[in-house]
C-alpha atoms as a PDB file:
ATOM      1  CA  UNK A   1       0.000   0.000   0.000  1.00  0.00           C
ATOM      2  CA  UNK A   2       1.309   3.063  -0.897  1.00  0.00           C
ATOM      3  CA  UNK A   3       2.017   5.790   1.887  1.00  0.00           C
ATOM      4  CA  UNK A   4       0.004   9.446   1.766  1.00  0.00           C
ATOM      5  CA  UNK A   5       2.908  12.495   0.534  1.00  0.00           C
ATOM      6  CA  UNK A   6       1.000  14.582   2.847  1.00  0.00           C
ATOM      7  CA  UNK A   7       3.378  17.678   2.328  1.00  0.00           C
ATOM      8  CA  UNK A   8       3.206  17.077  -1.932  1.00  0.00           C
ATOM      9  CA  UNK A   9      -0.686  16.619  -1.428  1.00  0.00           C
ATOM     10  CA  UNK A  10      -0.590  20.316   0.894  1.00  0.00           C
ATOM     11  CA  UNK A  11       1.539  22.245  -1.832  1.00  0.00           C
ATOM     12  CA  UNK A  12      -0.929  21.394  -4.731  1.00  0.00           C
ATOM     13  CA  UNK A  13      -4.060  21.530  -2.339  1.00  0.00           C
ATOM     14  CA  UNK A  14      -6.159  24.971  -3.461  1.00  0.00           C
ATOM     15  CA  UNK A  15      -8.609  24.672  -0.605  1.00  0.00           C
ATOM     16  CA  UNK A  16      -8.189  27.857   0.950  1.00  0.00           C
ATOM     17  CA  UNK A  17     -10.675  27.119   4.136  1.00  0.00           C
ATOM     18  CA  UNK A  18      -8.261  27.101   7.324  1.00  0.00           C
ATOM     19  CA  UNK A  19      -7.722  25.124   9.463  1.00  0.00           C
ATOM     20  CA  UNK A  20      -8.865  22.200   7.438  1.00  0.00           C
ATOM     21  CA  UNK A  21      -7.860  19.211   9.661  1.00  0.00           C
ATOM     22  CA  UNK A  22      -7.800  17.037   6.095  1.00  0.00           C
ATOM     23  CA  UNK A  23      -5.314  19.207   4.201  1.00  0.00           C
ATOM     24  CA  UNK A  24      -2.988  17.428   2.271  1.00  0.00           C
ATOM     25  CA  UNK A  25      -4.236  14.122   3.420  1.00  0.00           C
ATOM     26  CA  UNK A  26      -6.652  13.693   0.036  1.00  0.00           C
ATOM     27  CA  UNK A  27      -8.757  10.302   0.821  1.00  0.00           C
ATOM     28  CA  UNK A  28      -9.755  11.604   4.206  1.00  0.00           C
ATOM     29  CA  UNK A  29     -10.779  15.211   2.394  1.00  0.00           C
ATOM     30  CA  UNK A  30     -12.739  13.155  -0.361  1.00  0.00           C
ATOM     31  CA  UNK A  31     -14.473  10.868   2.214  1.00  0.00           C
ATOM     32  CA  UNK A  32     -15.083  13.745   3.600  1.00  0.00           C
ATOM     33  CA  UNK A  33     -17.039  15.728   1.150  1.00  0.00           C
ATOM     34  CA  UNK A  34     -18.549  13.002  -0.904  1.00  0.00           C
ATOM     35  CA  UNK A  35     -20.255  11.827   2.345  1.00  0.00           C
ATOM     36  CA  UNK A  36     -21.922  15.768   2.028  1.00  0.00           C
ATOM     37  CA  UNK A  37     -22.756  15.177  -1.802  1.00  0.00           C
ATOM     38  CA  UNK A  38     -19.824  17.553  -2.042  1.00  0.00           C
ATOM     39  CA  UNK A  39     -16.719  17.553  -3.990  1.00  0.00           C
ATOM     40  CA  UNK A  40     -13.248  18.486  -2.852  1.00  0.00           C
ATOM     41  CA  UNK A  41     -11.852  21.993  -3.157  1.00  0.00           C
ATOM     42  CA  UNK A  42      -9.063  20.159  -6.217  1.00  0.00           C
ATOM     43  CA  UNK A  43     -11.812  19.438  -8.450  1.00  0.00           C
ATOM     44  CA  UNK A  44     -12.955  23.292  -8.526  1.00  0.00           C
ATOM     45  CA  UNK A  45     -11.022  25.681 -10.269  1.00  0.00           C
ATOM     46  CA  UNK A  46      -9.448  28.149  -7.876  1.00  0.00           C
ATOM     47  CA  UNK A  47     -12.496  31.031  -8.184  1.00  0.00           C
ATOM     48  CA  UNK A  48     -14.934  28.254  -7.996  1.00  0.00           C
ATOM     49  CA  UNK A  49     -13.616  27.124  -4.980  1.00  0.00           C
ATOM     50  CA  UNK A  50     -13.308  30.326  -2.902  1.00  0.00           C
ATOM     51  CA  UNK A  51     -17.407  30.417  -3.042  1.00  0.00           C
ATOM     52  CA  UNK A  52     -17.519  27.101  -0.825  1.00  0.00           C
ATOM     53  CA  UNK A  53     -19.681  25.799  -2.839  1.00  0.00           C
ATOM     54  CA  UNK A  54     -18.783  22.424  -3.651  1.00  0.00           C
ATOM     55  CA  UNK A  55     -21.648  20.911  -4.636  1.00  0.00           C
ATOM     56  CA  UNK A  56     -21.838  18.441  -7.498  1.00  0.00           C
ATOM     57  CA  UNK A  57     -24.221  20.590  -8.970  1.00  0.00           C
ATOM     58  CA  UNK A  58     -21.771  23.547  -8.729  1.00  0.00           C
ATOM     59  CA  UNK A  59     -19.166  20.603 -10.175  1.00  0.00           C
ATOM     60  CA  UNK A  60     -21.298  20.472 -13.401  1.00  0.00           C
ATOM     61  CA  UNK A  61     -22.718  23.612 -14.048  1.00  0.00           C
ATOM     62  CA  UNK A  62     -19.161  25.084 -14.130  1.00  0.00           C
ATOM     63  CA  UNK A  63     -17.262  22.570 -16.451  1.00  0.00           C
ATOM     64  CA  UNK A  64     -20.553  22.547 -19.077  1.00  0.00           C
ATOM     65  CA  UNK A  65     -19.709  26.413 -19.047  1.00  0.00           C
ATOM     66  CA  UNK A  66     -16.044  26.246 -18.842  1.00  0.00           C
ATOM     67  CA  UNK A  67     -15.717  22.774 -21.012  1.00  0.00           C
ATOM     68  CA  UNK A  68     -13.181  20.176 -19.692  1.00  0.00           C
ATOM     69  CA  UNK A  69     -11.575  20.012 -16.626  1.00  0.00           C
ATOM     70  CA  UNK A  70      -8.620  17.787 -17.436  1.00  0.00           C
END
């Protein structure tokens, strides 16, 4: 099993809600949010995610407006 970079996860990580007690530590954050209906702040682009909404709704609406995400 492989081990969690926590400190590589925290450098790419654009959540900007502090303290987040999941920072960097990406399974946790998705299990997290999914068990909201939410997404994690990564799969938002970086104005999206300021709003706090992370929604899945919020998830599709922006990326049929903005096209792709990958």
């Amino acid at each position: 099993m492989r081990e969690c970079n926590i400190e590589q996860n925290k450098a790419k990580c654009n959540c900007t809600y502090e303290p987040c007690e999941r920072k960097g530590i990406c399974c946790e954050c998705i299990r997290y949010h999914w068990s909201l209906g939410e997404l994690p702040a990564c799969f938002f682009p970086d104005d999206v995610e300021r709003t706090y909404d992370r929604s899945i709704e919020k998830f599709i609406s922006t990326y049929q407006q903005r096209g792709r995400w990958w």
